[in-house]
PDB file of N, CA and C in Angstrom:
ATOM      1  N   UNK A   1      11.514  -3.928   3.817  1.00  0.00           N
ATOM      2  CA  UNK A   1      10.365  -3.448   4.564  1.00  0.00           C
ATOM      3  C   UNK A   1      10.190  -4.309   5.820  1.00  0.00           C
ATOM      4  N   UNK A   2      10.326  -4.093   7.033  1.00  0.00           N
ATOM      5  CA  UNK A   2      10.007  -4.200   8.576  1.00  0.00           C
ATOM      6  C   UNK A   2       8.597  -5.623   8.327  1.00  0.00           C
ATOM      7  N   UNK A   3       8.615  -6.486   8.823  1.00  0.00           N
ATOM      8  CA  UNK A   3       7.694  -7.467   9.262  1.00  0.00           C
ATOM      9  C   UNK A   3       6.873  -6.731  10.062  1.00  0.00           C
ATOM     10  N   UNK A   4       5.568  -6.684   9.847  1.00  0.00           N
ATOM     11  CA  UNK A   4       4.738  -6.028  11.034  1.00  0.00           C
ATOM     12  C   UNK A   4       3.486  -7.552  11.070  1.00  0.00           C
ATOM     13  N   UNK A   5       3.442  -8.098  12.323  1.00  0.00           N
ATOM     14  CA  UNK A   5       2.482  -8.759  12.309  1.00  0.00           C
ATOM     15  C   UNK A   5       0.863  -8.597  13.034  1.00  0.00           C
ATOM     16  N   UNK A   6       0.501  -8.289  12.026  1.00  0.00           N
ATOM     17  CA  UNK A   6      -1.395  -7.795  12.962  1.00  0.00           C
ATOM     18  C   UNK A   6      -1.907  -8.946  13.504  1.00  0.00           C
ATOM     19  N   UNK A   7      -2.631  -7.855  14.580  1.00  0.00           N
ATOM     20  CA  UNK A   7      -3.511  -8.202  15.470  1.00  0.00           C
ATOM     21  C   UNK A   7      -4.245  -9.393  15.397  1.00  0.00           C
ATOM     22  N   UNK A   8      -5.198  -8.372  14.109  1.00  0.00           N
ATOM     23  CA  UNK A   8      -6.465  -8.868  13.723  1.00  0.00           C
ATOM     24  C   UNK A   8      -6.615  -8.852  11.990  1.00  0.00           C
ATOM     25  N   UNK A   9      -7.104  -9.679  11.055  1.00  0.00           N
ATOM     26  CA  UNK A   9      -7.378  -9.351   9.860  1.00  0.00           C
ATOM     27  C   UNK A   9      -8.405  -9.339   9.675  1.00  0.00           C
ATOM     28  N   UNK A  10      -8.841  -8.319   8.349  1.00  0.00           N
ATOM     29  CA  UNK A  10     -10.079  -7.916   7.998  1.00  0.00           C
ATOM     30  C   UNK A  10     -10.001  -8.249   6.505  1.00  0.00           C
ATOM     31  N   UNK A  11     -10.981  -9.369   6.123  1.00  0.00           N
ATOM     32  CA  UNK A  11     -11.162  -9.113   4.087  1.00  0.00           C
ATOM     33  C   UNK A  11     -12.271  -8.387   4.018  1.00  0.00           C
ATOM     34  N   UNK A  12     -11.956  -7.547   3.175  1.00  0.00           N
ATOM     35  CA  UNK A  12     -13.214  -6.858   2.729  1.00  0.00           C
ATOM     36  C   UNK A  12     -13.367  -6.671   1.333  1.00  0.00           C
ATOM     37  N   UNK A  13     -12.993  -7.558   1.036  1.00  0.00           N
ATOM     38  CA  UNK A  13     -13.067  -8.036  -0.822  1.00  0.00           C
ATOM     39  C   UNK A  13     -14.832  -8.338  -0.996  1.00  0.00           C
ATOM     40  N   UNK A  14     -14.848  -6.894  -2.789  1.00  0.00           N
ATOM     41  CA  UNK A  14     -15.838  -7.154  -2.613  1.00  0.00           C
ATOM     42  C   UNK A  14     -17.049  -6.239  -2.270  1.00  0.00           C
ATOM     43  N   UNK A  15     -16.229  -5.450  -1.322  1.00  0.00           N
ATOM     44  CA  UNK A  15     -17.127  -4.400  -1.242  1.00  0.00           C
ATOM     45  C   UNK A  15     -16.647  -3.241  -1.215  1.00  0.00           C
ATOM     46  N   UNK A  16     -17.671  -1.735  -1.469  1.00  0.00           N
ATOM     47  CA  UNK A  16     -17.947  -0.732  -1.293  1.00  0.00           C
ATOM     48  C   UNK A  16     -17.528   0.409  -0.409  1.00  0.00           C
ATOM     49  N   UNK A  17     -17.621   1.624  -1.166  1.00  0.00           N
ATOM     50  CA  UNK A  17     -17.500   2.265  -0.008  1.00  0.00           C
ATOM     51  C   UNK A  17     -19.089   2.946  -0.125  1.00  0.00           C
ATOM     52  N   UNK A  18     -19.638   3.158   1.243  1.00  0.00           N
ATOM     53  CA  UNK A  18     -18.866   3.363   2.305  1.00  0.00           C
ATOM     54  C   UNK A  18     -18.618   2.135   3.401  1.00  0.00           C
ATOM     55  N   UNK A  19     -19.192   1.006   2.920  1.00  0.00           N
ATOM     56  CA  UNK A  19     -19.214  -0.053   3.429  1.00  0.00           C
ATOM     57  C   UNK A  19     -17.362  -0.796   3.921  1.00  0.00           C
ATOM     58  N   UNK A  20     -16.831  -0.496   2.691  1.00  0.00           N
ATOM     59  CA  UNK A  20     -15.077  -0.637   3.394  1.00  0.00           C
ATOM     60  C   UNK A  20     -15.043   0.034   4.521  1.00  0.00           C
ATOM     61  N   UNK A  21     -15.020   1.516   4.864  1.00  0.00           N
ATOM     62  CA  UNK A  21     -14.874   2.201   5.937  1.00  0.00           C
ATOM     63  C   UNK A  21     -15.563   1.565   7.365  1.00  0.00           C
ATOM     64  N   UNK A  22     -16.729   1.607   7.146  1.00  0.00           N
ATOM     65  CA  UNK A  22     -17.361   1.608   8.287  1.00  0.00           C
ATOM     66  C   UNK A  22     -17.018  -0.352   8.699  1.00  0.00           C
ATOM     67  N   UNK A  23     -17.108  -0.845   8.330  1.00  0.00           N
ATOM     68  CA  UNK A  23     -16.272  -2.342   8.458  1.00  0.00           C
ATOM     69  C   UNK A  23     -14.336  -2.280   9.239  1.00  0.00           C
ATOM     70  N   UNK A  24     -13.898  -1.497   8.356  1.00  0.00           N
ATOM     71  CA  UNK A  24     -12.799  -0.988   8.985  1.00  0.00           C
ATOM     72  C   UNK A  24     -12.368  -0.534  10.350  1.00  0.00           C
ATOM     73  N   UNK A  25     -13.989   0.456  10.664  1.00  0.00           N
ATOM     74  CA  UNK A  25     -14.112   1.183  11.640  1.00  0.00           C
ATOM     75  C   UNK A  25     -14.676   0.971  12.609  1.00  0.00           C
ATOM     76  N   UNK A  26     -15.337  -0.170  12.351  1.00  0.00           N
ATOM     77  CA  UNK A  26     -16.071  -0.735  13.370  1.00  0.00           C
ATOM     78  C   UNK A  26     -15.163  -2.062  14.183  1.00  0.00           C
ATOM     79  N   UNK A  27     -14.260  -2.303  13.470  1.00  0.00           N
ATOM     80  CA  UNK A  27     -13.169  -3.559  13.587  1.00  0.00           C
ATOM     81  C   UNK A  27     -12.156  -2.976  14.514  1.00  0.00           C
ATOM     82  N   UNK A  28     -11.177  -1.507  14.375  1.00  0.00           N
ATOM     83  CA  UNK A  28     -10.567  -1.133  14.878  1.00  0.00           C
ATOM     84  C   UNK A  28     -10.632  -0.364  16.305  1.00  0.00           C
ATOM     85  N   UNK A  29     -12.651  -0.177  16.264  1.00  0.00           N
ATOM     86  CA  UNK A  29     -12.934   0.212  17.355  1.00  0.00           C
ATOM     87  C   UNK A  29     -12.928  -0.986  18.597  1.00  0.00           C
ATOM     88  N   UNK A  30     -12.999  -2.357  18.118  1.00  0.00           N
ATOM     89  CA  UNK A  30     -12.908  -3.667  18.711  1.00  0.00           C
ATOM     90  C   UNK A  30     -11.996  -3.800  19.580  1.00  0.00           C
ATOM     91  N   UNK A  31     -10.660  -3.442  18.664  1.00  0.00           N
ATOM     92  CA  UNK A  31      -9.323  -3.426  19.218  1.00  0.00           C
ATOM     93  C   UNK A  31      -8.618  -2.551  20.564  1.00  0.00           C
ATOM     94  N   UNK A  32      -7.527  -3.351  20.963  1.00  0.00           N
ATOM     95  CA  UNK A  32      -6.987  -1.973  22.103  1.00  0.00           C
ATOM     96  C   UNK A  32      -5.942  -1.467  21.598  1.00  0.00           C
ATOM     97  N   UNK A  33      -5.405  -0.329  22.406  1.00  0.00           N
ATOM     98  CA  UNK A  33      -4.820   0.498  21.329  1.00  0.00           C
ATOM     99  C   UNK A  33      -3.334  -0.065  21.619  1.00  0.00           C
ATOM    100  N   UNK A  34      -2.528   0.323  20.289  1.00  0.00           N
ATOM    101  CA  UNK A  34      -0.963  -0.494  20.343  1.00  0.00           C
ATOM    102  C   UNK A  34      -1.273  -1.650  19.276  1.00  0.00           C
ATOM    103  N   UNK A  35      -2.622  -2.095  18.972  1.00  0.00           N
ATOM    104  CA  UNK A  35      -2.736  -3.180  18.147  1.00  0.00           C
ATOM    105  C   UNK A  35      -3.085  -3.146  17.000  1.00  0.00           C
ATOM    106  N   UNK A  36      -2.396  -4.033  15.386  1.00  0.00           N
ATOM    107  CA  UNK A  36      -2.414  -3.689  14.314  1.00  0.00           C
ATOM    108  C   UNK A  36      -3.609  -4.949  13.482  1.00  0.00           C
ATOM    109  N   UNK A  37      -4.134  -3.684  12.836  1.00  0.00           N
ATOM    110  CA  UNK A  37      -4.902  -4.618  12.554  1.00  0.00           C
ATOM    111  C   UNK A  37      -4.545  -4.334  10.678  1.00  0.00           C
ATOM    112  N   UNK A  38      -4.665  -5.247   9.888  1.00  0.00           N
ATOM    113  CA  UNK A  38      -4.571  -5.748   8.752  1.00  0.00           C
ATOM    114  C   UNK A  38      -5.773  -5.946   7.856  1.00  0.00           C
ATOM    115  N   UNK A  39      -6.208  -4.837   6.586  1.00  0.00           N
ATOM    116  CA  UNK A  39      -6.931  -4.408   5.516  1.00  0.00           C
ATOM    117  C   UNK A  39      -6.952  -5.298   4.812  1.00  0.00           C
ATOM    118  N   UNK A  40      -7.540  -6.227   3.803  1.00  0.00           N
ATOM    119  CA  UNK A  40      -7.167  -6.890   2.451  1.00  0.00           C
ATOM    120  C   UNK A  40      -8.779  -6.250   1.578  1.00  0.00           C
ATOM    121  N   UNK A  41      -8.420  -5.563   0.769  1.00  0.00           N
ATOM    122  CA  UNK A  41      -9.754  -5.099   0.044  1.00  0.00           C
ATOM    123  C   UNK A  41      -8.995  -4.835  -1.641  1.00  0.00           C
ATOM    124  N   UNK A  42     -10.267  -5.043  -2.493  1.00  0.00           N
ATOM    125  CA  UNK A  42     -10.102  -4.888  -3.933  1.00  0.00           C
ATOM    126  C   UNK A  42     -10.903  -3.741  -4.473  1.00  0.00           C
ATOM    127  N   UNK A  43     -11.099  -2.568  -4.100  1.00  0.00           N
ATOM    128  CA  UNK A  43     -11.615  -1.469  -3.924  1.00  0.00           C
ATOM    129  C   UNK A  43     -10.821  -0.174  -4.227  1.00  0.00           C
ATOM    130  N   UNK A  44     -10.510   0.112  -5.262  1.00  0.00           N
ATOM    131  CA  UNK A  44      -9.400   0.895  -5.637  1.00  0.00           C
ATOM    132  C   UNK A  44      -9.497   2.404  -4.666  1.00  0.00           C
ATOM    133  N   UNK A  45     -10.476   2.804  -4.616  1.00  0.00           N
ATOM    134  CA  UNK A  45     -11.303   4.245  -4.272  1.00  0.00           C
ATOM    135  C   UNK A  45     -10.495   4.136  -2.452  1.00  0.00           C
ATOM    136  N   UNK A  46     -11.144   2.908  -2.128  1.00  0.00           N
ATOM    137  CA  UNK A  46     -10.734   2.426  -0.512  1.00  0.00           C
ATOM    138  C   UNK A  46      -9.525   2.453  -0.183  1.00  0.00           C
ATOM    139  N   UNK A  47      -8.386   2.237  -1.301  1.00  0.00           N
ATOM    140  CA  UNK A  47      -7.048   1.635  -1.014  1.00  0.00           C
ATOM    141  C   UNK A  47      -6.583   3.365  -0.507  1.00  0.00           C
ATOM    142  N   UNK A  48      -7.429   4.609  -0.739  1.00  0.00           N
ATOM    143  CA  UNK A  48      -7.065   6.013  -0.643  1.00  0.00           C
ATOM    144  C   UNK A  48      -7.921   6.491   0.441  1.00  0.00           C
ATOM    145  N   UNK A  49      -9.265   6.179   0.604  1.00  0.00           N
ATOM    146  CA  UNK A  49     -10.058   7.062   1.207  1.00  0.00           C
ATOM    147  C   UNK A  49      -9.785   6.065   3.036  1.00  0.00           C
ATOM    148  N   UNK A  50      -9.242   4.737   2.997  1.00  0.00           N
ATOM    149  CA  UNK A  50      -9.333   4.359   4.339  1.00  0.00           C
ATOM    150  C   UNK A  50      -8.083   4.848   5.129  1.00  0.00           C
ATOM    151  N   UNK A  51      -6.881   4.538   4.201  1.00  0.00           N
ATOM    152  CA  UNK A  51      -6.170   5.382   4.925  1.00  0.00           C
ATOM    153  C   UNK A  51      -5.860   7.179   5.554  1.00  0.00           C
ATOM    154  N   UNK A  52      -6.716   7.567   4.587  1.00  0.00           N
ATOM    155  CA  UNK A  52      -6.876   8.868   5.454  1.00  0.00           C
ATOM    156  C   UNK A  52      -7.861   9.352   6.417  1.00  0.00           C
ATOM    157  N   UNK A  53      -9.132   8.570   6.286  1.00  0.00           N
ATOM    158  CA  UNK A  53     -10.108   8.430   7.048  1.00  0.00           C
ATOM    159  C   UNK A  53      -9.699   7.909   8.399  1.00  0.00           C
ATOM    160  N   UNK A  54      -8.521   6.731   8.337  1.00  0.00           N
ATOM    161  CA  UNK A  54      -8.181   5.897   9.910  1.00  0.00           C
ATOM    162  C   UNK A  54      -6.900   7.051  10.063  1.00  0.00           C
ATOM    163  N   UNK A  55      -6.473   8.024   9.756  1.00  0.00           N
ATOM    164  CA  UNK A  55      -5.357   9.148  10.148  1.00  0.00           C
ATOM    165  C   UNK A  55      -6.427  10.177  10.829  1.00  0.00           C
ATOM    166  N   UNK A  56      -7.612  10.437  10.242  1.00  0.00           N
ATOM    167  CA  UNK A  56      -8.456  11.480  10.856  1.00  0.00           C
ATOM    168  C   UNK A  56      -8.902  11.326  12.175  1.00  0.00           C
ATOM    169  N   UNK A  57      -8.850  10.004  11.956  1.00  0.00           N
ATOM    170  CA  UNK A  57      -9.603   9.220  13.458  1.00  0.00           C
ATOM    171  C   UNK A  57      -8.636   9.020  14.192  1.00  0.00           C
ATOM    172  N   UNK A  58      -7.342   9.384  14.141  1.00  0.00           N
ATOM    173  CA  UNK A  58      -5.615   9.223  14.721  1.00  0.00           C
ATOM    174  C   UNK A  58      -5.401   8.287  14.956  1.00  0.00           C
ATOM    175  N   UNK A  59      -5.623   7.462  14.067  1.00  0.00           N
ATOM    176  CA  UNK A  59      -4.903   6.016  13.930  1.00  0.00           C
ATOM    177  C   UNK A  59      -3.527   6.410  13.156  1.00  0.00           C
ATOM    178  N   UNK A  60      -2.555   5.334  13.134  1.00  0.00           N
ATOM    179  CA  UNK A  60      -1.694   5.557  12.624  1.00  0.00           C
ATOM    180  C   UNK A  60      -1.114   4.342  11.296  1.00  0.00           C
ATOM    181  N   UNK A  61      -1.223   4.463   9.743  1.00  0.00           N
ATOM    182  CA  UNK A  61      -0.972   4.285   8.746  1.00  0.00           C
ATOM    183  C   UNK A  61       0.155   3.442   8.635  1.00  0.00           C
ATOM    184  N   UNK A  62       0.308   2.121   9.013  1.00  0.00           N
ATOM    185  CA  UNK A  62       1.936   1.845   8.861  1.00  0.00           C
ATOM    186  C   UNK A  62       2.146   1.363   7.500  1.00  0.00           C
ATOM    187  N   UNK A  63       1.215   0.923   6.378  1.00  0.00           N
ATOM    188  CA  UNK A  63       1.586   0.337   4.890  1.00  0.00           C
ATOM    189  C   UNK A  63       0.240   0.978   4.548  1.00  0.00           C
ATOM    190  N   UNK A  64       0.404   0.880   3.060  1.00  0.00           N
ATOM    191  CA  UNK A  64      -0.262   0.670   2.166  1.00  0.00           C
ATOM    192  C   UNK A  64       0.042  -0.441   1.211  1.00  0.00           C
ATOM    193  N   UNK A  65      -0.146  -1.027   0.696  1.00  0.00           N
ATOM    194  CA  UNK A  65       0.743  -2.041  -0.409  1.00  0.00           C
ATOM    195  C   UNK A  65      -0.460  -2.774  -1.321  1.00  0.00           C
ATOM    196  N   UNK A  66       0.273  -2.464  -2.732  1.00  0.00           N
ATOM    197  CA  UNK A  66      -0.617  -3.473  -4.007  1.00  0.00           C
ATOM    198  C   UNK A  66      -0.301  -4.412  -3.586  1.00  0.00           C
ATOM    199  N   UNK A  67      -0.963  -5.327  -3.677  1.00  0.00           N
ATOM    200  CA  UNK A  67      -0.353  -7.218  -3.379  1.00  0.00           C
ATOM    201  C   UNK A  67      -0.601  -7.603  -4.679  1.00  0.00           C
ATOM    202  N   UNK A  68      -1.792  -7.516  -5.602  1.00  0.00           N
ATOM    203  CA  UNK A  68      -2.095  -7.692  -7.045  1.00  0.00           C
ATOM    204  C   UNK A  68      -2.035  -6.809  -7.801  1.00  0.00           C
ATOM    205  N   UNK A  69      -2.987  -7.422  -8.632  1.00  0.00           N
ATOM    206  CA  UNK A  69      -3.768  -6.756 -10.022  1.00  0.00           C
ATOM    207  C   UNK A  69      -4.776  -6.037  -9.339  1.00  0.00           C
ATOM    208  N   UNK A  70      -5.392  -6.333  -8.537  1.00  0.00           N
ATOM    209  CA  UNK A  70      -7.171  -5.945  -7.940  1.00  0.00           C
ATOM    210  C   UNK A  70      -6.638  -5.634  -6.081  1.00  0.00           C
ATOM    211  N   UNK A  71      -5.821  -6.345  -5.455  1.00  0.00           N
ATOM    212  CA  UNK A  71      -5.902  -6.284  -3.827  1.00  0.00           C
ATOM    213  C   UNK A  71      -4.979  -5.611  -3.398  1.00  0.00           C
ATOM    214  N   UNK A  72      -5.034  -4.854  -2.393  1.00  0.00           N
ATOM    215  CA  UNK A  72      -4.109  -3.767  -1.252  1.00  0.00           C
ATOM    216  C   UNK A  72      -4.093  -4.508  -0.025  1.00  0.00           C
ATOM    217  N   UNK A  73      -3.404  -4.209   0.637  1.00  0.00           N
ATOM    218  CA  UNK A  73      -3.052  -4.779   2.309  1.00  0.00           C
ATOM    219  C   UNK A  73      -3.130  -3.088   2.706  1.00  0.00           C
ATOM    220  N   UNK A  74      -3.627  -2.967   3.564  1.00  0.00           N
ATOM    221  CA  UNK A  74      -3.511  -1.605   4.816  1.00  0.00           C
ATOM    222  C   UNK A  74      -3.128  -1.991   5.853  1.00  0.00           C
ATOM    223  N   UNK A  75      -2.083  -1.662   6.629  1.00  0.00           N
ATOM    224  CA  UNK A  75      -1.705  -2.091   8.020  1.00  0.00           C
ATOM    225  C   UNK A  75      -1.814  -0.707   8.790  1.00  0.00           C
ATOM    226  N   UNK A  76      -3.166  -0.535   9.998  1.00  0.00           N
ATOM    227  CA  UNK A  76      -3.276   0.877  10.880  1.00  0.00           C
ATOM    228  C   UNK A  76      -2.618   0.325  12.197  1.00  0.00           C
ATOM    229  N   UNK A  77      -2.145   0.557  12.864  1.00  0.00           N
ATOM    230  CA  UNK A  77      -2.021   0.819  14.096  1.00  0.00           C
ATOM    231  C   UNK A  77      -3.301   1.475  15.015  1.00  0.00           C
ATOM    232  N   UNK A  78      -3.579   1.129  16.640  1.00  0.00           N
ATOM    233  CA  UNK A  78      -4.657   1.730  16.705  1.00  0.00           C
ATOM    234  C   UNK A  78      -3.747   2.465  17.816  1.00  0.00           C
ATOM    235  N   UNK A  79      -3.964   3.957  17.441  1.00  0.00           N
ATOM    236  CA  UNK A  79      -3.437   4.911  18.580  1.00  0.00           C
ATOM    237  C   UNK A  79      -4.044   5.217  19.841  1.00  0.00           C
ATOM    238  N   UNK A  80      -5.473   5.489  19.399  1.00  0.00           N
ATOM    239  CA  UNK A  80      -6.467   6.226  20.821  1.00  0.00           C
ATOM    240  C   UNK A  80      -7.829   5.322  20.731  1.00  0.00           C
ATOM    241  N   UNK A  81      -8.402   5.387  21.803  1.00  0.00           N
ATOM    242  CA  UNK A  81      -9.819   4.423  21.496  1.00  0.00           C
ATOM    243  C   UNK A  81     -10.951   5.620  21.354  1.00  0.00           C
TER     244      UNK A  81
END
């Protein structure tokens, strides 16, 4: 699997949705576009609903990945502002 190194990281261990999302979304809106920013959350529901939520918003999805028992890594790309 390709080294991708982000931008920016986000923990969001811990919490909720809809609170994952909008943390997510408010982080990537920060960013300029071309830049990856990096998920760490223990939120099983999130590890599904952020990545399709940051595709709706045409971001672009480069991982998903279990790292544990409990934590995911998401790596988006930010396409459009």
């Amino acid at each position: 699997m390709e080294d991708i190194i982000p931008n920016k990281k986000l923990d969001i261990r811990g919490l909720k949705c809809p609170y994952t999302f909008v943390r997510s979304k408010l982080t990537i809106e920060a960013m300029d576009v071309g830049q990856v920013l990096e998920i760490l959350l223990d939120y099983q529901e999130a590890s599904n609903s952020i990545p399709k939520s940051m595709e709706d918003h045409g971001h672009k999805v480069l991982r998903v990945e279990k790292v544990s028992a409990t934590d995911w890594i998401i790596l988006i790309r930010k396409e459009r502002d």
